[in-house]
Protein backbone atom coordinates (compact mmCIF):
# COMPACT_ATOMS: atom_id res chain seq x y z
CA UNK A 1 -5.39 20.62 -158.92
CA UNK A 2 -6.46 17.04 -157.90
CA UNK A 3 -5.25 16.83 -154.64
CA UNK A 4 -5.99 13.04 -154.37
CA UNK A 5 -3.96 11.99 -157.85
CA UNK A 6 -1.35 14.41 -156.21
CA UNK A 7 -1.16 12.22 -153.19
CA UNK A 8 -1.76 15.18 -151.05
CA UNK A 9 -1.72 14.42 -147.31
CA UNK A 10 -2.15 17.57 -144.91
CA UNK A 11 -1.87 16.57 -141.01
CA UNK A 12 -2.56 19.30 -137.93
CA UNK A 13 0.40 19.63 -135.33
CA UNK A 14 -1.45 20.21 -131.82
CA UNK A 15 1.05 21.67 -128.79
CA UNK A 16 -0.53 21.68 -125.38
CA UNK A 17 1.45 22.97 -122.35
CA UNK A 18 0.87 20.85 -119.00
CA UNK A 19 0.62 23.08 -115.72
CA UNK A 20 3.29 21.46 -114.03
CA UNK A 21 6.95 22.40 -113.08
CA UNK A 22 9.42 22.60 -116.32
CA UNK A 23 10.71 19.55 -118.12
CA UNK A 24 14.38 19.49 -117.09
CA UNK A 25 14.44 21.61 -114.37
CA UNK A 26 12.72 22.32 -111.00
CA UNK A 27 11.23 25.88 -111.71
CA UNK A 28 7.81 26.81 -111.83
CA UNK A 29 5.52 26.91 -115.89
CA UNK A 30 5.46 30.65 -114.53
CA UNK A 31 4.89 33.11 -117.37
CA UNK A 32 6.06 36.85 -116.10
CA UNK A 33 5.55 40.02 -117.11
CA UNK A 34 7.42 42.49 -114.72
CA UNK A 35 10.81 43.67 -115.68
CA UNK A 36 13.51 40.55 -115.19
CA UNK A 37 16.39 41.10 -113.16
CA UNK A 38 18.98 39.04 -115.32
CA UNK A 39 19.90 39.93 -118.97
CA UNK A 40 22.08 37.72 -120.65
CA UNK A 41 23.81 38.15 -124.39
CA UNK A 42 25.11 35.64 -126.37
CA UNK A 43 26.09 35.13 -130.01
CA UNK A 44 25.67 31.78 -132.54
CA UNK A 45 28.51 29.86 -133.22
CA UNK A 46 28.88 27.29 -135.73
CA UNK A 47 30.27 24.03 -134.13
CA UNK A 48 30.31 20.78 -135.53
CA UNK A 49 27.82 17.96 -133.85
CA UNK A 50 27.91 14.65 -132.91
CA UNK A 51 28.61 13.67 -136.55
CA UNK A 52 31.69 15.55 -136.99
CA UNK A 53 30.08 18.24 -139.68
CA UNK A 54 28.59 22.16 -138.77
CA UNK A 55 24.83 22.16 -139.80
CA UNK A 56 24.54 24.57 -142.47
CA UNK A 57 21.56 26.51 -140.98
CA UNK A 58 23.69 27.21 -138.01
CA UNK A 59 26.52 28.35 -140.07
CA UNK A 60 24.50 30.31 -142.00
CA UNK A 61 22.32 31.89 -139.30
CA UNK A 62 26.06 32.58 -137.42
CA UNK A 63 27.24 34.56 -140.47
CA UNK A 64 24.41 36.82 -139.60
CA UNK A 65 26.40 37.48 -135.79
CA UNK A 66 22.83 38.59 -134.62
CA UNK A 67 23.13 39.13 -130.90
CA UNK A 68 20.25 37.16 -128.67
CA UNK A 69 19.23 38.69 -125.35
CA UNK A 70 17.84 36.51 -122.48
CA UNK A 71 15.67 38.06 -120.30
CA UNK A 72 15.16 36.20 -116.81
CA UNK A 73 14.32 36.44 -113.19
CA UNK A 74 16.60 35.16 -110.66
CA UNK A 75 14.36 33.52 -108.43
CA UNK A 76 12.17 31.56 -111.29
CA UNK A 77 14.99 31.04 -113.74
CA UNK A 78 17.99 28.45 -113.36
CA UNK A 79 21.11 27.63 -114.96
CA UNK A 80 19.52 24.84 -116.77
CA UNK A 81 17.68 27.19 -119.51
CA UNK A 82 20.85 29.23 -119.29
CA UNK A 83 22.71 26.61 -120.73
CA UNK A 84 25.41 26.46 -117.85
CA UNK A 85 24.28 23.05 -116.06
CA UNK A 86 22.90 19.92 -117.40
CA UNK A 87 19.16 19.11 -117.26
CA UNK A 88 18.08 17.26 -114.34
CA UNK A 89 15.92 14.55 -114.55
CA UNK A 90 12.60 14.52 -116.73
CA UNK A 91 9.41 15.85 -115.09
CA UNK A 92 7.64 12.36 -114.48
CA UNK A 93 4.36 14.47 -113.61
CA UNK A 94 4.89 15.75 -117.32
CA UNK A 95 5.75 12.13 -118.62
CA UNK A 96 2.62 10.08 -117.21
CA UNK A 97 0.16 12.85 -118.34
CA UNK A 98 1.65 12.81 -121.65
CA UNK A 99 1.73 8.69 -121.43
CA UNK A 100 -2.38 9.06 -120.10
CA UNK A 101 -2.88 11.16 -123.46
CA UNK A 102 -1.32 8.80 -125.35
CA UNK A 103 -3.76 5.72 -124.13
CA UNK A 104 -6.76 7.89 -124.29
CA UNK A 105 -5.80 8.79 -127.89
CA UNK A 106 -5.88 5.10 -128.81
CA UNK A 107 -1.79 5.44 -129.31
CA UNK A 108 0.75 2.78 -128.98
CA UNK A 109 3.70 3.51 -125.81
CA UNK A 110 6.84 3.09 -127.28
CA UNK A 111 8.54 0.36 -124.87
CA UNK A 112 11.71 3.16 -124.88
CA UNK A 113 11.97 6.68 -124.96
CA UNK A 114 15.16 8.54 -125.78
CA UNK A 115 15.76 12.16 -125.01
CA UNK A 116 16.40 13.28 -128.55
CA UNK A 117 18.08 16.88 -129.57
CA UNK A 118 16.49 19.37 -132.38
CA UNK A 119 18.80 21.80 -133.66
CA UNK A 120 17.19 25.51 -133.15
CA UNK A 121 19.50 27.96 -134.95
CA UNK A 122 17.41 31.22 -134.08
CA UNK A 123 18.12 31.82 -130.19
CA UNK A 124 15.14 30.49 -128.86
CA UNK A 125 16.45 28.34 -126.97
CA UNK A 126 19.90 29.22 -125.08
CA UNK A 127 21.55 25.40 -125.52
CA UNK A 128 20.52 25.35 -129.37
CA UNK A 129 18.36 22.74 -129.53
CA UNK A 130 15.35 21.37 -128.22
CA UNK A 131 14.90 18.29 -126.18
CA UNK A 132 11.95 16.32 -127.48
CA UNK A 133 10.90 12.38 -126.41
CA UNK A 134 8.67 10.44 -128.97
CA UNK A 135 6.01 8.74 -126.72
CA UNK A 136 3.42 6.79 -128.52
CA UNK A 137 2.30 6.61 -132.17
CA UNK A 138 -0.45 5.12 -134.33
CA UNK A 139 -3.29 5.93 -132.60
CA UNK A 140 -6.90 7.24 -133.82
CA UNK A 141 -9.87 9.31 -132.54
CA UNK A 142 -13.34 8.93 -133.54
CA UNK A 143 -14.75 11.94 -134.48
CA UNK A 144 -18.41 12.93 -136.33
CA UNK A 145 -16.22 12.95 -139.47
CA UNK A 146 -14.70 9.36 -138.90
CA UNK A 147 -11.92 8.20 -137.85
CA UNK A 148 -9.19 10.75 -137.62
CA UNK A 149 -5.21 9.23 -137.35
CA UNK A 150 -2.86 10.03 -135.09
CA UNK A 151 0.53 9.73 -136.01
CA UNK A 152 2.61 10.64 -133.03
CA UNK A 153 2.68 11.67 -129.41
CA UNK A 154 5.50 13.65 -128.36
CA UNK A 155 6.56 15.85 -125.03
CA UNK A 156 9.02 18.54 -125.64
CA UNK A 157 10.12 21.55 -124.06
CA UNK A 158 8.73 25.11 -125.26
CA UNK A 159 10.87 27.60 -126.69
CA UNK A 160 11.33 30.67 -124.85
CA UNK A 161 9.17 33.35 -125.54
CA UNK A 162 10.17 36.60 -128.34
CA UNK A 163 9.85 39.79 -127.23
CA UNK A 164 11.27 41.72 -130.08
CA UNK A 165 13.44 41.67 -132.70
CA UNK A 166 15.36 43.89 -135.05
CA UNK A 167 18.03 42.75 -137.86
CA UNK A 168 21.05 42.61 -135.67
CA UNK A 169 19.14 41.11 -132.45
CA UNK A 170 16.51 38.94 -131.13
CA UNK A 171 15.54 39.18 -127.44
CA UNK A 172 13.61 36.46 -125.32
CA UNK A 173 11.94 35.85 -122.04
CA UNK A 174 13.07 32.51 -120.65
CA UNK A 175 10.35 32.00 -118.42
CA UNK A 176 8.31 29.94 -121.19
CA UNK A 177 11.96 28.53 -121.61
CA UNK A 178 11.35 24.15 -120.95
CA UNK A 179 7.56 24.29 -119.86
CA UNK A 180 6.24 21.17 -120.75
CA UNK A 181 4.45 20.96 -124.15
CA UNK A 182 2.44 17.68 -125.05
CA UNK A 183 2.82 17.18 -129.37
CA UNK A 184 -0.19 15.62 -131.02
CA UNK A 185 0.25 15.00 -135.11
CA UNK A 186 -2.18 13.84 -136.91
C-alpha cells in the first residue's frame, strides 16, 4: 500500500505520571502492594448523561452485569476515587509542571482550561469517567529526524490499576486511581 496517496498519518500518545500528590484529591501517587484493607463492589449501570441519551457502550458493557472490585487502603485512599465526594480542587503542583512541559515543548497555553469528562465503561475508574484538561497544543520538537509536531498537551488522571479479571468480574487497586498523568500527542 502507498501510505502517502492513502493519506496515512500515525501519531505516538506519550503518558508521563508526575510525582506529586493526586489530581483531585489530597492523597499521596503511592503505588502499594500489601493486602488493602477496604474492598468495595459495585455494578455498571446505564444512565443517561448530560445530553439526555445512555451511551451505548455503557449500556452494552451493563448488559454484561460484570461485578468490579475496588481494592484500597484506608489511610492512602479517600472518598474522592470512591466516587462518594466531589473532587477537590486541581493539583496546581500537577498543573504548572504540565504548563512548564507545555512551553518547553514549543506548545501554545490555551488561555482556558475546562475540566472535561471521558466516559470509561470498564470499571477502571469508580465515577465512570475520566477527568482530563487540554493544556496547550501546536507545538514542535526538533529532533535529528526534523521537526517532529506536537498536537496536544493534556493532564489527566490515571486509571486505577487491574489486578485480575475473569468473565463475570474485574478487580482494581485504586491506589494508581487520579495520579497525575501528563498526555503528549504527536
Amino acid at each position: 500500500m502507498d501510505y502517502e496517496k492513502l493519506g496515512l498519518k500515525a501519531g505516538l500518545e506519550i503518558h508521563q505520571q508526575l510525582n506529586t500528590r493526586k489530581l483531585f484529591c489530597h492523597d499521596p501517587s503511592l503505588l502499594r502492594n500489601e493486602e488493602p484493607d477496604i474492598v468495595v463492589k459495585r455494578n455498571l449501570y446505564a444512565v443517561a448523561g448530560e445530553s439526555g441519551k445512555i451511551d451505548v457502550a455503557a449500556e452494552f458493557e451493563a448488559e454484561r452485569e460484570r461485578r468490579f472490585v475496588y481494592e484500597a487502603y484506608s489511610d492512602t485512599t479517600c472518598l474522592v476515587e470512591l466516587d462518594e465526594a466531589p473532587p477537590y480542587e486541581i493539583n496546581k503542583d500537577s498543573l504548572f509542571i504540565a504548563l512548564q512541559i507545555s512551553l518547553l515543548l514549543k506548545c501554545k497555553p490555551l488561555e482556558v482550561s475546562q475540566i472535561m469528562r471521558k466516559t470509561v465503561v470498564d470499571g477502571s475508574n469508580p465515577s465512570g469517567f475520566q477527568r482530563t484538561l487540554l493544556i496547550a497544543h501546536d507545538g514542535h520538537i526538533e529532533t535529528s529526524q526534523g521537526k517532529v509536531g506536537i498536537a496536544s498537551i493534556c493532564l489527566e488522571e490515571d486509571s486505577a490499576r487491574i489486578l485480575k479479571q475473569t468473565k463475570d468480574s474485574v478487580s482494581y487497586r485504586l491506589d494508581r486511581l487520579g495520579i497525575p498523568l501528563v498526555e503528549i500527542a504527536t
